[in-house]
N, C-alpha and C. Protein backbone atom coordinates (compact mmCIF):
# COMPACT_ATOMS: atom_id res chain seq x y z
N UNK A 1 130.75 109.81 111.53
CA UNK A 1 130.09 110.61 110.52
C UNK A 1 128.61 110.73 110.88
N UNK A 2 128.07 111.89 111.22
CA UNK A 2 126.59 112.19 111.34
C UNK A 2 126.07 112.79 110.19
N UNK A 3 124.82 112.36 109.84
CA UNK A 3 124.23 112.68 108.75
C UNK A 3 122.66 113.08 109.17
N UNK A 4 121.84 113.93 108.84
CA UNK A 4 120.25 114.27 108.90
C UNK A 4 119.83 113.39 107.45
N UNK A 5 118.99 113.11 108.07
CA UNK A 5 117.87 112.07 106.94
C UNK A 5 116.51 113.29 106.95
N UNK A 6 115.94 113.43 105.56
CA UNK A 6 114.60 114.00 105.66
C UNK A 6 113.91 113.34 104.42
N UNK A 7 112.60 113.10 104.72
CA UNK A 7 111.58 112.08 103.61
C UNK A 7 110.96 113.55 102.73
N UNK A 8 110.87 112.95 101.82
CA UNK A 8 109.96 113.71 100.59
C UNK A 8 108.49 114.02 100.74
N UNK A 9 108.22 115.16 100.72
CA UNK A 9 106.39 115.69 100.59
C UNK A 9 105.94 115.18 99.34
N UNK A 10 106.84 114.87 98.41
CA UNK A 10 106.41 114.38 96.72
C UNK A 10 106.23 113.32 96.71
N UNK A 11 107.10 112.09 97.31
CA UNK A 11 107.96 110.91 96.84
C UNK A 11 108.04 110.12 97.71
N UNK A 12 106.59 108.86 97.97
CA UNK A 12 106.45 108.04 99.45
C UNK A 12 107.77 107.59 99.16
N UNK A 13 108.39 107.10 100.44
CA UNK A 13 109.21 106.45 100.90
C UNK A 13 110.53 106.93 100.51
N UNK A 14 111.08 108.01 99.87
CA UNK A 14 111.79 108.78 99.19
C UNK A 14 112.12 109.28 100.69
N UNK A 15 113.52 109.03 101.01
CA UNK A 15 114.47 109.98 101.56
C UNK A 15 115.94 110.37 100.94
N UNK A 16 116.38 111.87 101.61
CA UNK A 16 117.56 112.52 101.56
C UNK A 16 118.15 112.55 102.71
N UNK A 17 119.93 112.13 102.47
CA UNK A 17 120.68 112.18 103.52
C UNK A 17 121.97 113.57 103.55
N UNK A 18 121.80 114.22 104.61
CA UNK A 18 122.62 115.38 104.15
C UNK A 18 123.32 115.99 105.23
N UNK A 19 125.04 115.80 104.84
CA UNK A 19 126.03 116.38 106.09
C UNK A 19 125.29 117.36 107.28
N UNK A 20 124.98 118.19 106.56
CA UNK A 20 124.53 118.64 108.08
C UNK A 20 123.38 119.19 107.92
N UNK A 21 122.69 119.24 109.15
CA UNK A 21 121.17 119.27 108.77
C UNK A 21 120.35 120.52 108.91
N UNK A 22 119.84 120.79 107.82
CA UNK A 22 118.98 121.80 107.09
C UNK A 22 120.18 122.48 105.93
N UNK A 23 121.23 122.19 105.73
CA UNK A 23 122.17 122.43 104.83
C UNK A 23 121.88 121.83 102.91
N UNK A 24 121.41 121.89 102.27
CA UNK A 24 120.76 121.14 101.38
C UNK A 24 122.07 122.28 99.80
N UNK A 25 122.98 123.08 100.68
CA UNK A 25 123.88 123.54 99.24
C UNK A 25 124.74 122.76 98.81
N UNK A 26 124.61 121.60 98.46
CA UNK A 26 124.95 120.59 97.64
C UNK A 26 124.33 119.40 96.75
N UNK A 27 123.07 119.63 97.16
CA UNK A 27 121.73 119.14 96.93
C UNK A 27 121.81 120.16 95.44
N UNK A 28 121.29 119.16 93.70
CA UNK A 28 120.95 120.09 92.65
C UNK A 28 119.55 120.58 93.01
N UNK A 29 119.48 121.63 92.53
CA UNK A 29 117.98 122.69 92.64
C UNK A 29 117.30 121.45 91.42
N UNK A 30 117.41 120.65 90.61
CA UNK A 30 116.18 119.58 90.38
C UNK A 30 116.03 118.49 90.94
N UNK A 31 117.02 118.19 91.44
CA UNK A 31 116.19 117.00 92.65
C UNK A 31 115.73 117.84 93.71
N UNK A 32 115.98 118.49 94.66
CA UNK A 32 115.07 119.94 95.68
C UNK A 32 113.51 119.56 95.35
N UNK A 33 113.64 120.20 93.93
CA UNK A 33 112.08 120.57 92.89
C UNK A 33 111.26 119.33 92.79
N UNK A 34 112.06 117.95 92.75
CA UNK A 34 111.47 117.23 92.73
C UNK A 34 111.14 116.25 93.79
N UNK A 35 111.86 116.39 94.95
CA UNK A 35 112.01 115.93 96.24
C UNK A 35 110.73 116.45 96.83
N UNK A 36 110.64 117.66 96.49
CA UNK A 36 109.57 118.59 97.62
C UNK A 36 110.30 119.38 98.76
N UNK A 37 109.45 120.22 99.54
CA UNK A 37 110.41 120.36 100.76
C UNK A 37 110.84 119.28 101.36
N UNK A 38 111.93 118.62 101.92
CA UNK A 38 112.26 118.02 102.91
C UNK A 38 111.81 117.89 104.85
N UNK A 39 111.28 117.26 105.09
CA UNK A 39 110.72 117.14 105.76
C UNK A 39 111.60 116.52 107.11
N UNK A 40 112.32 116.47 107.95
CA UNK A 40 113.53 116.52 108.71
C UNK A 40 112.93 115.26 109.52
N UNK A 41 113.67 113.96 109.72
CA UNK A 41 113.23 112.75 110.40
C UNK A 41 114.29 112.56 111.38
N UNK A 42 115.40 112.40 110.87
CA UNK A 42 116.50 112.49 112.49
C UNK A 42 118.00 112.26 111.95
N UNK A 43 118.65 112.62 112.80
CA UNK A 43 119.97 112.85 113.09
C UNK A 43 120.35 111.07 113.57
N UNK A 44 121.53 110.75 112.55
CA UNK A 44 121.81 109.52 112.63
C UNK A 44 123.28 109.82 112.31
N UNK A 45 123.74 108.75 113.69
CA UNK A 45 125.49 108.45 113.52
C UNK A 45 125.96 107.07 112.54
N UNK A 46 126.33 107.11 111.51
CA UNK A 46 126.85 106.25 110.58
C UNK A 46 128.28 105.37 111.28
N UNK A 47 129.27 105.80 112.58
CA UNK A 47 130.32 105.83 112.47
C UNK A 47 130.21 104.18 112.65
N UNK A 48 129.41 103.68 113.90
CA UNK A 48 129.96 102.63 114.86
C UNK A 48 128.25 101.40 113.97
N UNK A 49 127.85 101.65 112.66
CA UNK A 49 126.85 101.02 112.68
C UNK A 49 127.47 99.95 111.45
N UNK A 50 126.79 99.07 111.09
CA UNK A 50 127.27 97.98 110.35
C UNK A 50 126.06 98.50 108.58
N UNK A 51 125.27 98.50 109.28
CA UNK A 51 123.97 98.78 108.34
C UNK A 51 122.99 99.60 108.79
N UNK A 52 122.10 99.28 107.40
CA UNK A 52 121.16 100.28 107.41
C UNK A 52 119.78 99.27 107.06
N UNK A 53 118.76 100.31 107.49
CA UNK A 53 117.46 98.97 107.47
C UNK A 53 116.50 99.01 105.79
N UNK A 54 116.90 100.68 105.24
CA UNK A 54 116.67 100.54 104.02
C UNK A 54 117.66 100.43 102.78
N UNK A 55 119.40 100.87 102.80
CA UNK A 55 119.73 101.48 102.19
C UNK A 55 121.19 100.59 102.28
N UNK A 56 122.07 100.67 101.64
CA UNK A 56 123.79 100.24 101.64
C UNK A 56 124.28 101.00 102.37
N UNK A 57 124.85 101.02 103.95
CA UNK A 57 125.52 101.64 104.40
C UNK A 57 126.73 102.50 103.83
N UNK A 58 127.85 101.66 103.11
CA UNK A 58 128.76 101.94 102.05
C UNK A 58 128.33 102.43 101.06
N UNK A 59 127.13 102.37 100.55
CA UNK A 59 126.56 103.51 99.24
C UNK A 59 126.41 104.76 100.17
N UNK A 60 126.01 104.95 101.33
CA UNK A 60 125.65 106.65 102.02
C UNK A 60 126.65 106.87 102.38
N UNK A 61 128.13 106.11 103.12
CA UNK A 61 129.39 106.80 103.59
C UNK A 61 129.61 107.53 101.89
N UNK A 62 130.16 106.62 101.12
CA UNK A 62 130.78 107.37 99.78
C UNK A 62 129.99 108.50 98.87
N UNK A 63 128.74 108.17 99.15
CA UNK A 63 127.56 109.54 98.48
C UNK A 63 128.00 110.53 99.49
N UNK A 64 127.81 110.48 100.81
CA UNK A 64 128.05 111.40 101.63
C UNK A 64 128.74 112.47 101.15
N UNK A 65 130.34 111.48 101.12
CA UNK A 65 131.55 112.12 101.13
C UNK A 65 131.61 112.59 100.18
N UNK A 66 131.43 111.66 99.11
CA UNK A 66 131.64 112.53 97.46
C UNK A 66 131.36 113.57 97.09
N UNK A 67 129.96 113.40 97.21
CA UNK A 67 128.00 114.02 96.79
C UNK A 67 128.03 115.50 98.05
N UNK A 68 128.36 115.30 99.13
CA UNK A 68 127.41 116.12 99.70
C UNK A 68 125.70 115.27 100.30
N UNK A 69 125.76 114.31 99.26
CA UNK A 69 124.03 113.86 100.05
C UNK A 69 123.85 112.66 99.42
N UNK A 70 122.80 112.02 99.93
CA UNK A 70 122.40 110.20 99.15
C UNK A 70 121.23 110.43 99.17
N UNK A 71 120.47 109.91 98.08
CA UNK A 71 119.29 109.77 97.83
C UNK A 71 118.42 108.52 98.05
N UNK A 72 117.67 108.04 98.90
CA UNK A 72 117.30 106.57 99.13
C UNK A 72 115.71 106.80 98.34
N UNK A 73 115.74 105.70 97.74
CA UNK A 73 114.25 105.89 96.66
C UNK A 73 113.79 104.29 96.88
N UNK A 74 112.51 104.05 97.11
CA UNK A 74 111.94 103.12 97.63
C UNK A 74 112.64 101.74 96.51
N UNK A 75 112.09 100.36 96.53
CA UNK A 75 112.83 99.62 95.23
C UNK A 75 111.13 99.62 94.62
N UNK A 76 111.89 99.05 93.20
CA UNK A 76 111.01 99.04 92.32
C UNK A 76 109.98 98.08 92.66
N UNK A 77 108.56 98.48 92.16
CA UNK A 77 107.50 97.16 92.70
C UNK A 77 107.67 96.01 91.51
N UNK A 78 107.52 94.80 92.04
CA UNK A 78 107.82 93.80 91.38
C UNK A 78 105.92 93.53 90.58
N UNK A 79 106.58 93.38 89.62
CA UNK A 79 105.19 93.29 88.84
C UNK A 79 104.65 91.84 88.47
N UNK A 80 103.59 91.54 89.08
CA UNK A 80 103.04 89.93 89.08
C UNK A 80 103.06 89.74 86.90
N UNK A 81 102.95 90.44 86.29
CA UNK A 81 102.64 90.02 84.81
C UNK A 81 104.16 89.43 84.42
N UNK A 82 105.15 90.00 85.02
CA UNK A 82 106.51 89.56 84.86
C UNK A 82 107.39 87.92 85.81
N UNK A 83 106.33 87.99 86.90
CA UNK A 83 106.79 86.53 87.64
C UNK A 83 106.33 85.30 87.52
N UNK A 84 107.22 84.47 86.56
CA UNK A 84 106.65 83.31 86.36
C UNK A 84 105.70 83.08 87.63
N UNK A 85 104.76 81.78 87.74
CA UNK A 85 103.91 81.20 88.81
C UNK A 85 103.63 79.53 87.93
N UNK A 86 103.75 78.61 88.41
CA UNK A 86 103.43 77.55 88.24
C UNK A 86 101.78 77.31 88.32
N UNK A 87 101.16 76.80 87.53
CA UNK A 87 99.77 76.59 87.63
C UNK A 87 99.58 74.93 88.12
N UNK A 88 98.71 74.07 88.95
CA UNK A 88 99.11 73.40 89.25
C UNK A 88 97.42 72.81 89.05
């Protein structure tokens, strides 16, 4: 399974994964709008790989297939007011 990855002009670290590349008619016109243009990073073979360095391999095969496309969105920042810390 080959897939095109392209990062967001809107949305650091925000990428889209999509069957074939520059093909985005399965992609909704409000994520598009809110993505930005897509910006094209590379052509990646899913078949023979175990993982991925940002994302669930098995979350992008089944988005793929399902969806038409996967959306990888950076993780949430962990907020120091929320993590305990021991004072010592």
């Amino acid at each position: 399974m080959l897939c095109a990855i392209y990062r967001s002009t809107k949305r650091d670290q925000t990428y889209l994964y999509v069957e074939i590349r520059d093909d985005f008619s399965k992609v909704p016109p409000e994520l598009i709008k809110n993505f930005g243009k897509p910006v094209f990073v590379m052509m990646l073979s899913l078949d023979k790989r175990d993982r991925l360095a940002s994302a669930d391999i098995n979350k992008v095969r089944v988005s793929l297939t399902e969806q038409g496309f996967y959306l990888q969105v950076p993780p949430p920042i962990e907020s120091l007011l929320q993590t305990p810390e021991s004072i010592d």
